[in-house]
C-alpha atoms as a PDB file:
ATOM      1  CA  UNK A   1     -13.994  -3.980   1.824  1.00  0.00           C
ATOM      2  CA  UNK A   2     -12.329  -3.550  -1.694  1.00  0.00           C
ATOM      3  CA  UNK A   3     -11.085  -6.310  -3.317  1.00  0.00           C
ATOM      4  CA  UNK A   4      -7.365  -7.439  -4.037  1.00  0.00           C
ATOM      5  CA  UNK A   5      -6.355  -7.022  -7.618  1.00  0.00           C
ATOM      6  CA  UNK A   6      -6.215 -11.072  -8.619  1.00  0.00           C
ATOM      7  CA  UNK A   7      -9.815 -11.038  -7.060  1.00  0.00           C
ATOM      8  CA  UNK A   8     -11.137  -8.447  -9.202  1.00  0.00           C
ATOM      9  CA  UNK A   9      -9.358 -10.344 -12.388  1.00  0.00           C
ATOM     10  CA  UNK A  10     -10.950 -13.267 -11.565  1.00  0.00           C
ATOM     11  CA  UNK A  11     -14.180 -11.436 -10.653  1.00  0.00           C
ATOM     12  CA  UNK A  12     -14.411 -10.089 -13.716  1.00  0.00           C
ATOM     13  CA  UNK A  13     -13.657 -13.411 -15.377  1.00  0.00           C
ATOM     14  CA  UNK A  14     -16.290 -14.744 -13.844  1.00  0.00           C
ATOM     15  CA  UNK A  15     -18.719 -12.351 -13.975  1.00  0.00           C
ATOM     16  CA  UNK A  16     -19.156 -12.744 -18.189  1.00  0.00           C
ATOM     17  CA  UNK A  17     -18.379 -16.910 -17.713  1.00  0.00           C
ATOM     18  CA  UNK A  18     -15.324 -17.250 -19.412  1.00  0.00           C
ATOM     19  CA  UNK A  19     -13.242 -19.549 -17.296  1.00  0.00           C
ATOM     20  CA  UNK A  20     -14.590 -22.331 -19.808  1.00  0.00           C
ATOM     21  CA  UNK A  21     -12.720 -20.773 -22.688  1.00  0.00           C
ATOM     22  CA  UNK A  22      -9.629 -20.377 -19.974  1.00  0.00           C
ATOM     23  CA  UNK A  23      -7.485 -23.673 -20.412  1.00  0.00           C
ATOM     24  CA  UNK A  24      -3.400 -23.285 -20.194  1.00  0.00           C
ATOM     25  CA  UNK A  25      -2.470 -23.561 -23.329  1.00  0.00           C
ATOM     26  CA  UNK A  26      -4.291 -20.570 -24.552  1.00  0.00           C
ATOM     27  CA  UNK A  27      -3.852 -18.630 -22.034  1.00  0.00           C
ATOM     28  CA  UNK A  28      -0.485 -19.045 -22.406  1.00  0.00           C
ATOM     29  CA  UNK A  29      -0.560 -17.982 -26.136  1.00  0.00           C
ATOM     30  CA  UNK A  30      -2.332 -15.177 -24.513  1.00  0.00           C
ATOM     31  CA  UNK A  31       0.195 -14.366 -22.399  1.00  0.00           C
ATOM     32  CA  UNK A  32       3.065 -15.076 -25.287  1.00  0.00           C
ATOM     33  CA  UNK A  33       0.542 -12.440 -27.912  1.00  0.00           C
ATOM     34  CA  UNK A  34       0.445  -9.557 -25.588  1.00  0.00           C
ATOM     35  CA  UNK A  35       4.203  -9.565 -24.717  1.00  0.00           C
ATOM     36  CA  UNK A  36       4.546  -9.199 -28.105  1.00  0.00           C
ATOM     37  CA  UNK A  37       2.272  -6.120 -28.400  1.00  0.00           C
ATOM     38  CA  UNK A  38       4.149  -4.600 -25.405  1.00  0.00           C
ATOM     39  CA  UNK A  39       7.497  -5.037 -27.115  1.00  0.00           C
ATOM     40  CA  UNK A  40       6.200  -3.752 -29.805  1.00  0.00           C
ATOM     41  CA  UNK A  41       6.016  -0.327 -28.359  1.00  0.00           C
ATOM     42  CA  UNK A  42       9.880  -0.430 -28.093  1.00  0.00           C
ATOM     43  CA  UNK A  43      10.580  -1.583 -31.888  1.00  0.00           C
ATOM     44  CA  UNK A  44      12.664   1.113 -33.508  1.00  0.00           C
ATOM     45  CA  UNK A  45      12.855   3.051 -30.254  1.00  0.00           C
ATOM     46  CA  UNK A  46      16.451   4.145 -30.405  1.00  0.00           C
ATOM     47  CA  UNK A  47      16.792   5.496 -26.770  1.00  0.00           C
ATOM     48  CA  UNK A  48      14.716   5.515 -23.765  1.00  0.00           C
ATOM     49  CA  UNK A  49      13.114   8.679 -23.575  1.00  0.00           C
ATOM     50  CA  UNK A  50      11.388   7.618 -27.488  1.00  0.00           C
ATOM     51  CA  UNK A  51       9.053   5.596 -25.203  1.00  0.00           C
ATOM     52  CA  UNK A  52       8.389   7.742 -22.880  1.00  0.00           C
ATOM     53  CA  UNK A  53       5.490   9.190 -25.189  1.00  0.00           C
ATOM     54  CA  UNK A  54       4.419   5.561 -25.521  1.00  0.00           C
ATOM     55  CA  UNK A  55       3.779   5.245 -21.670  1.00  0.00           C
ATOM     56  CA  UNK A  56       0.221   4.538 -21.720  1.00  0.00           C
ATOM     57  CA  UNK A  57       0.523   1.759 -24.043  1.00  0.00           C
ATOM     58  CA  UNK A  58       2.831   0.273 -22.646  1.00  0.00           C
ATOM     59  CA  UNK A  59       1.107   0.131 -19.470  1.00  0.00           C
ATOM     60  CA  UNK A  60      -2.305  -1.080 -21.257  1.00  0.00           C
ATOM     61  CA  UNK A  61       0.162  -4.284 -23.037  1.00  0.00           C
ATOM     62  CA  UNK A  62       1.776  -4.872 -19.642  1.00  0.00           C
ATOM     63  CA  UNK A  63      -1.494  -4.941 -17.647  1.00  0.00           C
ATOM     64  CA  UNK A  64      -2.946  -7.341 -20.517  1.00  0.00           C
ATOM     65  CA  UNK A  65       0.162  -9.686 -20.025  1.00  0.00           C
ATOM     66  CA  UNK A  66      -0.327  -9.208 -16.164  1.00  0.00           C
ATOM     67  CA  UNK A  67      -3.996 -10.321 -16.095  1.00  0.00           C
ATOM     68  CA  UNK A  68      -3.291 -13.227 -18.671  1.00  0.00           C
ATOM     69  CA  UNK A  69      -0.543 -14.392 -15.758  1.00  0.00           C
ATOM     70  CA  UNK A  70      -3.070 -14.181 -12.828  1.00  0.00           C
ATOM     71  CA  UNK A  71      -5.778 -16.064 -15.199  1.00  0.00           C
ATOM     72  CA  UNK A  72      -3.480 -18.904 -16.096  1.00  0.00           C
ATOM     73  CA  UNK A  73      -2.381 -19.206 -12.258  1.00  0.00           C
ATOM     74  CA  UNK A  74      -5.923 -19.287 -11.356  1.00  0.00           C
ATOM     75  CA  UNK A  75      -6.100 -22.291 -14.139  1.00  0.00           C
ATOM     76  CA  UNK A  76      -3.583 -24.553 -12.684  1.00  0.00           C
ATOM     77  CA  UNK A  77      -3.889 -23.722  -8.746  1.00  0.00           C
ATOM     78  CA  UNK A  78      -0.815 -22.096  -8.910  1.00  0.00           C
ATOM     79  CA  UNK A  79      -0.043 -19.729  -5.925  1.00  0.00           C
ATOM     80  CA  UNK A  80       1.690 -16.583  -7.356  1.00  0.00           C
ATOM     81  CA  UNK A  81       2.887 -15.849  -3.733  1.00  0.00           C
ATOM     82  CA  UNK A  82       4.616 -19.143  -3.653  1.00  0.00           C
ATOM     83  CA  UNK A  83       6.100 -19.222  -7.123  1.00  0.00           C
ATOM     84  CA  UNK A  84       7.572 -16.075  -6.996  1.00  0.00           C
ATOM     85  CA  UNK A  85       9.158 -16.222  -3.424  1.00  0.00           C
ATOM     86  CA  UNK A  86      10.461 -19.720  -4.413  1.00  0.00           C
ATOM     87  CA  UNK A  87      12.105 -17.888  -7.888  1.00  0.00           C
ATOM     88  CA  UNK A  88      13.169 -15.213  -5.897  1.00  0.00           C
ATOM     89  CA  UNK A  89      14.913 -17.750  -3.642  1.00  0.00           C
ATOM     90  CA  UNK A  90      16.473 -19.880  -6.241  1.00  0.00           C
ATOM     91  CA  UNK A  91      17.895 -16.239  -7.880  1.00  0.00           C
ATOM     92  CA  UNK A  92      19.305 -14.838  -4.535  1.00  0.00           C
ATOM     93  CA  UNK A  93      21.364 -18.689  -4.797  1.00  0.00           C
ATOM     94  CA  UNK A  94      22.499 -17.782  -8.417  1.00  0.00           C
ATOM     95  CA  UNK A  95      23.041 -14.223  -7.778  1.00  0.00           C
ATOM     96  CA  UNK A  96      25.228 -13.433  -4.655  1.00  0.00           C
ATOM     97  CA  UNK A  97      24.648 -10.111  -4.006  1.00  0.00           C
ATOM     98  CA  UNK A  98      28.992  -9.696  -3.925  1.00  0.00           C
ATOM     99  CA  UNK A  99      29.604 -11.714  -6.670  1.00  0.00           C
ATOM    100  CA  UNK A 100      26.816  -9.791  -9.038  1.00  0.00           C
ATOM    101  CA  UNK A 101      25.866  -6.443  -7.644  1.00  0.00           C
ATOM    102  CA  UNK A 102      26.157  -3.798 -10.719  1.00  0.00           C
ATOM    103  CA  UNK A 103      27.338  -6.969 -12.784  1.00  0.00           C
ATOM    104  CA  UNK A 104      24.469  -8.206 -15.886  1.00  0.00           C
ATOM    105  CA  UNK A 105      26.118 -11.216 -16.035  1.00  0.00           C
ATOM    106  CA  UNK A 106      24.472 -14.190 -16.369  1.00  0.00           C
ATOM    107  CA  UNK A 107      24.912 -16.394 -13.257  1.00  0.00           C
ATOM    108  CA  UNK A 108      26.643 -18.990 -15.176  1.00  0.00           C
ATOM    109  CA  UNK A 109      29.040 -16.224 -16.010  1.00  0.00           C
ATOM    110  CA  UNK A 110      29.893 -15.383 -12.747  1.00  0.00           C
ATOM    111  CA  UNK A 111      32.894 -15.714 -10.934  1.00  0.00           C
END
């Protein structure tokens, strides 16, 4: 049986013991590093389609921001499941679909 993906980030975590050097605060400077390094990939990008030749690094920054997520999770028992279905939640509140469909308002903004 193969693995789910938070599994195998964990797995490999474990695997070279570094859930000792895995405390929140640098993982979230992790997490706050590698965003940058994906947006970097869109500085001076004047369109969309400049990017498009930058596709696999973007994907490499956005899995490294991905994993650093699951790894601080893991490092405070948080549940992604649960977080993000309560978020979603609290955003279907904020954003009625009639009051903000093909609207980027803020919710605060909104009618």
């Amino acid at each position: 049986m193969e693995m789910n993906i938070i599994e195998r980030v964990l797995k490999f975590r474990d695997d070279r013991n570094w859930r000792q050097f895995h405390n929140p605060k640098d993982l979230a400077i992790s997490i706050s590093l590698e965003a940058a390094e994906l947006l970097e990939n869109f500085q001076w990008s004047g369109i969309d389609t400049e990017v498009a030749e930058k596709a696999n690094e973007i994907q490499e920054e956005l899995a490294d921001v991905l994993i650093y997520c699951i790894l601080l999770a893991d490092s405070m028992n948080i549940d992604i499941d649960d977080i993000i279905r309560s978020k979603l939640e609290k955003n279907e509140e904020k954003y009625k679909i009639e009051k903000c469909y093909g609207n980027k308002k803020k919710y605060t903004e909104l009618e």
